[in-house]
N, C-alpha and C. Protein backbone atom coordinates (compact mmCIF):
# COMPACT_ATOMS: atom_id res chain seq x y z
N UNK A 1 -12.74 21.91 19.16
CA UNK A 1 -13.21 20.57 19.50
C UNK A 1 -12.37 19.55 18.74
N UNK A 2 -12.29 18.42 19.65
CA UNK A 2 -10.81 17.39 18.86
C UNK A 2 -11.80 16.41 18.40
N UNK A 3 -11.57 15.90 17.16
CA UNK A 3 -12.45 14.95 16.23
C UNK A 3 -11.66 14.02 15.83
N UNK A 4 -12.42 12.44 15.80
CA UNK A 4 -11.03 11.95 14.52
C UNK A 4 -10.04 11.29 15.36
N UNK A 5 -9.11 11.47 14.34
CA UNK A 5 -7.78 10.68 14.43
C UNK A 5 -7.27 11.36 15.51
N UNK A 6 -7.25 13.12 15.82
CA UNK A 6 -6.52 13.33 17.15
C UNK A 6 -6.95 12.65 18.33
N UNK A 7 -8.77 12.86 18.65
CA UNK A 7 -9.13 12.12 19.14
C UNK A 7 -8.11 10.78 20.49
N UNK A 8 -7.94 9.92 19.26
CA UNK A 8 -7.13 8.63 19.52
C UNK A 8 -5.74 9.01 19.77
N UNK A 9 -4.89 10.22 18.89
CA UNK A 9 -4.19 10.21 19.09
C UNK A 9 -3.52 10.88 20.87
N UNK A 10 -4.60 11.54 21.23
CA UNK A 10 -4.31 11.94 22.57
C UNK A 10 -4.66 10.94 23.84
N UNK A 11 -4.58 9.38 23.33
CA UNK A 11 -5.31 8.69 24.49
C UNK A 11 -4.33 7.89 24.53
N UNK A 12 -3.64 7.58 25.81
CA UNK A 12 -2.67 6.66 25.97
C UNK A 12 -2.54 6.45 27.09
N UNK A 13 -1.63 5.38 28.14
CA UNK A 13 -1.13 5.13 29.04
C UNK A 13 -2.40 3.74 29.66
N UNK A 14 -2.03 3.35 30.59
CA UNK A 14 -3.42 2.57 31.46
C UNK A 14 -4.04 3.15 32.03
N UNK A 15 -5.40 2.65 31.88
CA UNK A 15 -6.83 3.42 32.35
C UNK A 15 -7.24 2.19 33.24
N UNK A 16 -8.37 2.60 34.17
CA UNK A 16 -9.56 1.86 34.55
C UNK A 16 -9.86 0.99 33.34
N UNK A 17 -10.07 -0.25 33.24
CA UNK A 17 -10.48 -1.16 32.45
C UNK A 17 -11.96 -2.02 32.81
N UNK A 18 -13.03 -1.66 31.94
CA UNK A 18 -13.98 -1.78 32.06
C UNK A 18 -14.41 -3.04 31.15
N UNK A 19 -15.34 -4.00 31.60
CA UNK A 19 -15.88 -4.86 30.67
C UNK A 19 -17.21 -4.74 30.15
N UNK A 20 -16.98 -4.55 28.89
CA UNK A 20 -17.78 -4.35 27.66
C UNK A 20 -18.34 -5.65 26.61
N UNK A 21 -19.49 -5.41 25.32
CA UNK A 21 -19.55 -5.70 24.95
C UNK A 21 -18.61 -6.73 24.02
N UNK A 22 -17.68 -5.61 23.25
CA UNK A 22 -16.78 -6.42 22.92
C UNK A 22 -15.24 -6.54 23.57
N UNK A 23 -15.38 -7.13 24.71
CA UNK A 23 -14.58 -7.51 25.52
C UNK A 23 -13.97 -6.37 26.75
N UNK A 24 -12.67 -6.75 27.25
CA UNK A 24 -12.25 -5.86 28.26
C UNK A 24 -11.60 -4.69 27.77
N UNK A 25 -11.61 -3.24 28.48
CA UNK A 25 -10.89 -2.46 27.61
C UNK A 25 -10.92 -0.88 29.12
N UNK A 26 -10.48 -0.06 28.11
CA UNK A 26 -10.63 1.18 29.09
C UNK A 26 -11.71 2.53 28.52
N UNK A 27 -11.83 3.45 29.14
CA UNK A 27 -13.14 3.84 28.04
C UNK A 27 -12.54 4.50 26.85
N UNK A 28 -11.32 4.91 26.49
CA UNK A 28 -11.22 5.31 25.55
C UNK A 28 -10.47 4.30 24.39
N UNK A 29 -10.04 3.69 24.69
CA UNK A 29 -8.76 2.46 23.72
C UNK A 29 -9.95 1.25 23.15
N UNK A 30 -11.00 1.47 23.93
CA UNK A 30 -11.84 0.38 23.42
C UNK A 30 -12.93 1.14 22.44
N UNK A 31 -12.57 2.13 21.88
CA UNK A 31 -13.82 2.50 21.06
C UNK A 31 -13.38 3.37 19.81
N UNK A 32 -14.07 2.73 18.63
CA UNK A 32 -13.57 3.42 17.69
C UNK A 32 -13.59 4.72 17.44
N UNK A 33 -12.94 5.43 16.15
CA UNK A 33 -13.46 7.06 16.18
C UNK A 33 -15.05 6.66 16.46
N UNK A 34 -15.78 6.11 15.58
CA UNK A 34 -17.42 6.17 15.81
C UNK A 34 -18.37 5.97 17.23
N UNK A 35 -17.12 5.43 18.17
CA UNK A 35 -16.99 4.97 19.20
C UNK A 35 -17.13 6.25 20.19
N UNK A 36 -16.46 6.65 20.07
CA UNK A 36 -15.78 8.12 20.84
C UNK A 36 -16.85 9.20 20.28
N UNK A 37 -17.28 9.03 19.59
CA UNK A 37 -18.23 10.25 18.99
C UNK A 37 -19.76 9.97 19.24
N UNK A 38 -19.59 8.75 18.98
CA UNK A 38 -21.26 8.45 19.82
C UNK A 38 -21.02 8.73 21.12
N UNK A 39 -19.72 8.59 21.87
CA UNK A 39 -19.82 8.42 23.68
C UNK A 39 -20.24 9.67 24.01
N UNK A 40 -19.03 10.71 22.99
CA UNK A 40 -19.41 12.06 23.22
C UNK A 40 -20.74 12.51 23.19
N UNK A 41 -21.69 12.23 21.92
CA UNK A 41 -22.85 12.28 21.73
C UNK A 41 -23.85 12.35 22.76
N UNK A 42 -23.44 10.85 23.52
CA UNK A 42 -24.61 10.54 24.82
C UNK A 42 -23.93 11.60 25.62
N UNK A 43 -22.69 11.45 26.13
CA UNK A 43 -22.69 12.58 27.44
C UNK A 43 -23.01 13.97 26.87
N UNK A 44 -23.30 14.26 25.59
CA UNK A 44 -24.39 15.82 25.70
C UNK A 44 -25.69 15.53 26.02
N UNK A 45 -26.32 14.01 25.49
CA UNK A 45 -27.61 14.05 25.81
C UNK A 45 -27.84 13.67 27.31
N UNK A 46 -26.79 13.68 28.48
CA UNK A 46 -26.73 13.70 29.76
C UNK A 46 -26.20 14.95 29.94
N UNK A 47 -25.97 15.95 29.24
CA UNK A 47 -25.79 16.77 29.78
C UNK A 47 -23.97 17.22 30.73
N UNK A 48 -23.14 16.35 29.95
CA UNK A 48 -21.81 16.12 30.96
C UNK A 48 -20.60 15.68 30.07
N UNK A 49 -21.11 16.75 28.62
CA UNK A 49 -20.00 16.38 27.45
C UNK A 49 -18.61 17.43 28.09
N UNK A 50 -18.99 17.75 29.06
CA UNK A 50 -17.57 18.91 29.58
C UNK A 50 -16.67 17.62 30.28
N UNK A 51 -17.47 16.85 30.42
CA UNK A 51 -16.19 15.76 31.08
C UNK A 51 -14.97 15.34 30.09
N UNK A 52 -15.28 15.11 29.35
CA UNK A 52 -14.64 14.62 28.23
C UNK A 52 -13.79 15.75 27.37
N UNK A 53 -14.44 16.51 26.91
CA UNK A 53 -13.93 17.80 26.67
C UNK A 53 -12.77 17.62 27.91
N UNK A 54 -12.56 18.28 29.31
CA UNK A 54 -11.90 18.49 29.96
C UNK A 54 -10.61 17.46 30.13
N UNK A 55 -11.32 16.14 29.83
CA UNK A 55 -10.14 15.26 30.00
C UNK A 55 -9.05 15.23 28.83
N UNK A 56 -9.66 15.45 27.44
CA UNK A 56 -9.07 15.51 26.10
C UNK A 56 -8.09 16.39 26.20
N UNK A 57 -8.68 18.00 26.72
CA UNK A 57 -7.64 19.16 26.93
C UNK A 57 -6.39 18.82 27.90
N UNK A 58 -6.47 18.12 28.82
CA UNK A 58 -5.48 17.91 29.93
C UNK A 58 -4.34 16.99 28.81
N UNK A 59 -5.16 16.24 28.30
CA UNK A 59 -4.47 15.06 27.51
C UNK A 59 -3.28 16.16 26.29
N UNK A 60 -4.03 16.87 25.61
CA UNK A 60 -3.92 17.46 25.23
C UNK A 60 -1.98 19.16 25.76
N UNK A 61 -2.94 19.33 26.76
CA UNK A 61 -1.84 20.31 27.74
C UNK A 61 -0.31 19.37 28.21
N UNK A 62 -0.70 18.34 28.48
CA UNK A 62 0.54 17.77 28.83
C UNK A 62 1.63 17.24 27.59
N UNK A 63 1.59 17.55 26.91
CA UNK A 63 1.96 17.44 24.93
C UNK A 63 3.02 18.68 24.99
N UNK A 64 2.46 19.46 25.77
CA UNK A 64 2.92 21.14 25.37
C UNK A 64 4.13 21.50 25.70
N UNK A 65 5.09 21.83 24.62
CA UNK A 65 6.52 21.76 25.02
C UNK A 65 6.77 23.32 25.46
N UNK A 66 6.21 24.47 24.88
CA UNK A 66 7.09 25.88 25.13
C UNK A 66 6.17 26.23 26.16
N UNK A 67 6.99 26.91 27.67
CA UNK A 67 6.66 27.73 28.44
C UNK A 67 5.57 28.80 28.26
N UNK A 68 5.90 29.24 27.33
CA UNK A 68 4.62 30.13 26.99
C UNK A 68 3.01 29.86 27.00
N UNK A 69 3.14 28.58 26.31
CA UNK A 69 2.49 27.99 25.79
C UNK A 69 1.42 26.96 27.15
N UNK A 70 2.64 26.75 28.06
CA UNK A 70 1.70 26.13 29.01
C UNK A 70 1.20 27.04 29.80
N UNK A 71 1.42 27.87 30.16
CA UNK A 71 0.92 29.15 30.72
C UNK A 71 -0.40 29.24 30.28
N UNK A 72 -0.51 29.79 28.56
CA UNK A 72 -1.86 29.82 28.21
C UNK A 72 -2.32 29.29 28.13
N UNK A 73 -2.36 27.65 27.84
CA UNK A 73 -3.08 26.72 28.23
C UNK A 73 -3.76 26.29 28.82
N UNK A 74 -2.97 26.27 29.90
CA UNK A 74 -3.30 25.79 31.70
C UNK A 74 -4.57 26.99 31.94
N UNK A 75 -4.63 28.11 31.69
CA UNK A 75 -5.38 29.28 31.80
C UNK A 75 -6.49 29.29 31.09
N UNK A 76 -6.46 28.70 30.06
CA UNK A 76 -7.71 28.61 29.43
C UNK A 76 -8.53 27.12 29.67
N UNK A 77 -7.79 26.23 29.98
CA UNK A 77 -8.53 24.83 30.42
C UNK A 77 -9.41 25.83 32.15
N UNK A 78 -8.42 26.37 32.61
CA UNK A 78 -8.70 27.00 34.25
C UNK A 78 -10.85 27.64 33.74
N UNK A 79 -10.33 28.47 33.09
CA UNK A 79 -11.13 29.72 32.66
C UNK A 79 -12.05 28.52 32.26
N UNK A 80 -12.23 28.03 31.22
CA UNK A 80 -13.21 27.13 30.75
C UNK A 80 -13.45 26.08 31.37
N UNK A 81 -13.23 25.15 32.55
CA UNK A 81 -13.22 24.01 33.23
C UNK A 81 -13.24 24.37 34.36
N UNK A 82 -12.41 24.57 35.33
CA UNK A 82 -12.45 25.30 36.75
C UNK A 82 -12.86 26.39 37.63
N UNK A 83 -12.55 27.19 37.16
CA UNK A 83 -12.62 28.40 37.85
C UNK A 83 -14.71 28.63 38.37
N UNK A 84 -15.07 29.07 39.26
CA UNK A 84 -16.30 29.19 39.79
C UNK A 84 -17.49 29.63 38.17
N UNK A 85 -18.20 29.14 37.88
CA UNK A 85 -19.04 29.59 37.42
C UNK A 85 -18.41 29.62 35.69
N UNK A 86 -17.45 28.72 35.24
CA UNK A 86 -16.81 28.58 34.49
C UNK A 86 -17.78 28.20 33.48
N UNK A 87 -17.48 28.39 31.76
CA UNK A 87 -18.99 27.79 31.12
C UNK A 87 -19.20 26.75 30.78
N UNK A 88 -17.81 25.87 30.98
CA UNK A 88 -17.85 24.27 31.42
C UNK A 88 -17.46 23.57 32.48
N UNK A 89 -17.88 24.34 33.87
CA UNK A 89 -17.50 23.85 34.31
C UNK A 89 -17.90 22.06 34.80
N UNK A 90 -16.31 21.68 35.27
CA UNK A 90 -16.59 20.36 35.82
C UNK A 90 -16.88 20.19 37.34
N UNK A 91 -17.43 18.42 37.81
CA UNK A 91 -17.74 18.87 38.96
C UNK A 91 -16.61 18.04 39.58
N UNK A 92 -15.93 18.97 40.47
CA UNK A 92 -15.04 18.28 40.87
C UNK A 92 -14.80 18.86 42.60
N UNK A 93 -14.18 18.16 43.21
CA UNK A 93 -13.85 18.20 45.05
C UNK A 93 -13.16 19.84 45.46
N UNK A 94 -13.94 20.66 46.42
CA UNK A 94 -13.71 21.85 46.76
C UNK A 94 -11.79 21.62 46.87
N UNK A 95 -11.58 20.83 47.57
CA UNK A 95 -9.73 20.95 47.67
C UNK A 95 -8.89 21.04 46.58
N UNK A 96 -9.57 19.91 45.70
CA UNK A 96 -8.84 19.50 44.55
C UNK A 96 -9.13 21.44 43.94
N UNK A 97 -10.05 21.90 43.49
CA UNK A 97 -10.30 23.01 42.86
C UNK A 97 -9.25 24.39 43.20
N UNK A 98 -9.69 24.12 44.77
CA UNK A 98 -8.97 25.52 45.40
C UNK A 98 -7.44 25.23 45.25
N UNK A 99 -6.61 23.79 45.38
CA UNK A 99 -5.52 23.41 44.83
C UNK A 99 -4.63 24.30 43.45
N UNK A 100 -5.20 23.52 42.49
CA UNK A 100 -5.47 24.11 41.37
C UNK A 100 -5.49 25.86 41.16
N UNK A 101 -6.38 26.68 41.56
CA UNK A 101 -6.59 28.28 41.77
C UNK A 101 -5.53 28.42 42.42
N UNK A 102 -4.86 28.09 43.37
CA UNK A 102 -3.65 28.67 44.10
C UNK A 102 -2.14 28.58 43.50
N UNK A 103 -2.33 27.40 42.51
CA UNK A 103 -1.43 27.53 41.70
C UNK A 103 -1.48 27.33 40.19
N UNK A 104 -2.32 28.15 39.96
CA UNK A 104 -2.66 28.76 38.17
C UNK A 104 -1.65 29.62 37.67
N UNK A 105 -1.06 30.16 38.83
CA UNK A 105 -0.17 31.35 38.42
C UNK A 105 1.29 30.67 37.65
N UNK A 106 1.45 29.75 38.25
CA UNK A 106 2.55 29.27 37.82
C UNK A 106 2.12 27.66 37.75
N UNK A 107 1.66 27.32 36.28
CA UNK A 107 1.25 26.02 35.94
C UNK A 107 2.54 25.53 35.89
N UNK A 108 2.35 23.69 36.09
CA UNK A 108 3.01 22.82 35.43
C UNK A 108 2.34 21.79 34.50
N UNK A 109 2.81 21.27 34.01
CA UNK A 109 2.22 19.76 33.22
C UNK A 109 1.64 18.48 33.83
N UNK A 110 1.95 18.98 34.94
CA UNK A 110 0.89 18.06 35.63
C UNK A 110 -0.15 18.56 36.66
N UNK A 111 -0.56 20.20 36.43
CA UNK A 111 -1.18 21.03 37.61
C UNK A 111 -2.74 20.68 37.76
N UNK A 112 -3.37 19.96 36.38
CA UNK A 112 -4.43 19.56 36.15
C UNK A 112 -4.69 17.55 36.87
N UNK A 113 -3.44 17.11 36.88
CA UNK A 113 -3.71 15.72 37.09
C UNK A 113 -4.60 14.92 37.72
N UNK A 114 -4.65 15.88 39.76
CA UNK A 114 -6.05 15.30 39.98
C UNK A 114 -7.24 15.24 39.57
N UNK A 115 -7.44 16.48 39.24
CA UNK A 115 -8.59 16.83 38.44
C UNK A 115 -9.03 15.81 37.64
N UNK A 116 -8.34 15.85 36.42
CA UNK A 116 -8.00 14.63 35.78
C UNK A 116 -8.68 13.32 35.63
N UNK A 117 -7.88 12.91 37.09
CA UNK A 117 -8.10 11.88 37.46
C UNK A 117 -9.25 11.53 37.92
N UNK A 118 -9.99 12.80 38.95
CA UNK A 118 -10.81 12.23 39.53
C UNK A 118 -12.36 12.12 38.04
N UNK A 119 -12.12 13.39 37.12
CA UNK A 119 -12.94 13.23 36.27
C UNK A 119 -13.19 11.77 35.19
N UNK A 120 -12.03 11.68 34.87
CA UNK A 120 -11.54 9.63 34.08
C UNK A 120 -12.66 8.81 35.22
N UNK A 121 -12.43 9.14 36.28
CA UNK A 121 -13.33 7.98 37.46
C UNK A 121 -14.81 7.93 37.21
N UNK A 122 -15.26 9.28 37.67
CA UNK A 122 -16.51 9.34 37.05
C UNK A 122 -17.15 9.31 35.81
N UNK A 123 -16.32 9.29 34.69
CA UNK A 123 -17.24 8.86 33.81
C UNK A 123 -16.38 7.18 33.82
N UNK A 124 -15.61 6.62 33.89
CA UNK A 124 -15.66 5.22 34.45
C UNK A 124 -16.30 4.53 34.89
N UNK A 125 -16.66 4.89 36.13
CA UNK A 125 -17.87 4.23 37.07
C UNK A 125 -19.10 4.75 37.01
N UNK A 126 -19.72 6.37 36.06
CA UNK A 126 -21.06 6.50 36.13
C UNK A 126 -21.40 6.18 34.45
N UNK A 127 -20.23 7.83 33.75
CA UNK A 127 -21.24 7.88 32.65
C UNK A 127 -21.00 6.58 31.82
N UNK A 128 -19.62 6.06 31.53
CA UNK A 128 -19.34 4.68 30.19
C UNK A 128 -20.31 3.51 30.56
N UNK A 129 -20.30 3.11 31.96
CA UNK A 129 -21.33 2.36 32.10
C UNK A 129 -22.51 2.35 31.63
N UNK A 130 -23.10 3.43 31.97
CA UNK A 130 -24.60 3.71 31.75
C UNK A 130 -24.38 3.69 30.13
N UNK A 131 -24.05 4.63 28.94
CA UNK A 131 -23.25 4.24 27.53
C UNK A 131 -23.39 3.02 27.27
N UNK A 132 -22.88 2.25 28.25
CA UNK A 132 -22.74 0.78 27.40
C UNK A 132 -24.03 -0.20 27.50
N UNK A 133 -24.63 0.90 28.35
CA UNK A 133 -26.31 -0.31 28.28
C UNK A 133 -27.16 1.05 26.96
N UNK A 134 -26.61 1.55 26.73
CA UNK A 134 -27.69 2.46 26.01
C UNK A 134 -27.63 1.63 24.77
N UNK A 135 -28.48 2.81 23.93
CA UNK A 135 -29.01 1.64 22.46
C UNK A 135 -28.07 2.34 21.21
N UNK A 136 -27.15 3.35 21.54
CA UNK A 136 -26.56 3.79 20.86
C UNK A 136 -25.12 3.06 20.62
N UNK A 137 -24.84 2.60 21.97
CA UNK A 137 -23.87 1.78 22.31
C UNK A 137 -24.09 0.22 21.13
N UNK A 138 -25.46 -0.43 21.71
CA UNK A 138 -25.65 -1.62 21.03
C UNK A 138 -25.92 -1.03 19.33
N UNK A 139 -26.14 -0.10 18.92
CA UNK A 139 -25.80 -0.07 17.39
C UNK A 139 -24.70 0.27 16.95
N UNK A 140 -24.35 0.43 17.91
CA UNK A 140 -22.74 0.77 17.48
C UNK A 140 -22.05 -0.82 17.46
N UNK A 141 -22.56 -1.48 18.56
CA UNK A 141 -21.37 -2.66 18.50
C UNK A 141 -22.56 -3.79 17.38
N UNK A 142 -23.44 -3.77 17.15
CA UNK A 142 -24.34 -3.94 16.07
C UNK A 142 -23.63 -3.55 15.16
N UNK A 143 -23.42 -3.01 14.05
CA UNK A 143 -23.11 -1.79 13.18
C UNK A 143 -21.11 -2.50 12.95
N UNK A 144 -20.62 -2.57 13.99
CA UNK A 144 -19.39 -3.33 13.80
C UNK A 144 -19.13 -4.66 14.14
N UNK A 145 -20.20 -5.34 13.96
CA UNK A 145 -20.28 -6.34 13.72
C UNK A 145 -20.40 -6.98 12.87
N UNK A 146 -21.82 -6.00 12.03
CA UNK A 146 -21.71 -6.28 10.46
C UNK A 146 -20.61 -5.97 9.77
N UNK A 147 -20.36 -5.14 10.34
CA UNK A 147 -18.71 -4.88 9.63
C UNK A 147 -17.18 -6.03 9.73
N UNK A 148 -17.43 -6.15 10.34
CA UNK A 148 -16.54 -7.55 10.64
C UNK A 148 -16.69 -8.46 9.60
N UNK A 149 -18.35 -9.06 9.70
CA UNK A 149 -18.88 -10.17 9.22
C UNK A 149 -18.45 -9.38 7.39
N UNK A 150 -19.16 -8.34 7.41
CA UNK A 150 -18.58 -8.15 5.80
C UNK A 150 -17.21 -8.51 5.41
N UNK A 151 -16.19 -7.79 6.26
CA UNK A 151 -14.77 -8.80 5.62
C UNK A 151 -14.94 -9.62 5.55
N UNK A 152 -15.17 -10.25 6.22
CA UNK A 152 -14.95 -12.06 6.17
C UNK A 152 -15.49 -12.40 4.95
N UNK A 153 -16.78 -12.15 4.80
CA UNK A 153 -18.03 -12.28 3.85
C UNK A 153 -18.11 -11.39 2.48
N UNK A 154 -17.19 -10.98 1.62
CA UNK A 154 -16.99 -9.86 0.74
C UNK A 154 -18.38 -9.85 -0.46
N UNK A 155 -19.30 -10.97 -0.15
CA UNK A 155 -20.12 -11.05 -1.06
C UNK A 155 -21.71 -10.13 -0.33
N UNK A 156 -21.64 -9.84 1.14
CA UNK A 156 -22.63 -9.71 1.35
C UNK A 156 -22.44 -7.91 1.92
């Protein structure tokens, strides 16, 4: 499980940009480590922390420089994320899936992308939304607020 600083460090490029509390952002660039760990948090208590998980690993797989290496990769995101009856699996479009299975045998670095993609969407448009009205969300942006106000304020 990626915690922390990798976390952030595997999140890059332009996303869906969502408006939030504290301002416009995408769901991952706009939230601190505490950010990302509460999000994670709620999507277990929805039941749909494999989304995230799955997207991290892709993030993750496309990093991967030796042949070998993407092979087993790609195979174990497959095994744990895709494949029928997988123990995380995600929910994702019969084409996109059977896509994917037909060519596991010979991954590339981008063999996961739709997938991917279509998973970034849904928690875009279902789960971050719903997150950002929760109360975990508002103590969080509570919570760094006071934090703010303390720099400013070193006496309080």
């Amino acid at each position: 499980m990626l915690k922390g600083n990798n976390i952030l460090n595997l999140i890059q490029g332009k996303r869906q940009h969502i408006k939030t509390a504290i301002g416009e952002c995408d769901i991952f660039s706009c939230l601190s480590i505490d950010g990302l760990e509460a999000f994670r948090t709620f999507l277990k208590s929805e039941f749909s922390e494999e989304n995230m998980e799955f997207w991290l690993a892709c993030e993750d797989f496309k990093k991967t420089k030796s042949s070998t290496k993407i092979a087993s990769k790609a195979q174990k995101i497959y095994s744990d994320f895709i494949q029928a009856d997988a123990p995380k699996e995600i929910n994702i479009d019969f084409h996109t899936k059977t896509h994917i299975s037909q060519n596991i045998s010979e991954p590339t670095l981008s063999c996961f992308d739709d997938a991917q993609r279509l998973i970034y969407s849904l928690m875009a448009k279902d789960s971050f939304p719903r997150f950002l009205r929760s109360e975990e969300y508002k103590e969080l942006v509570k919570k760094q607020q006071n934090g703010n106000q303390k720099r400013w304020l070193p006496f309080l």
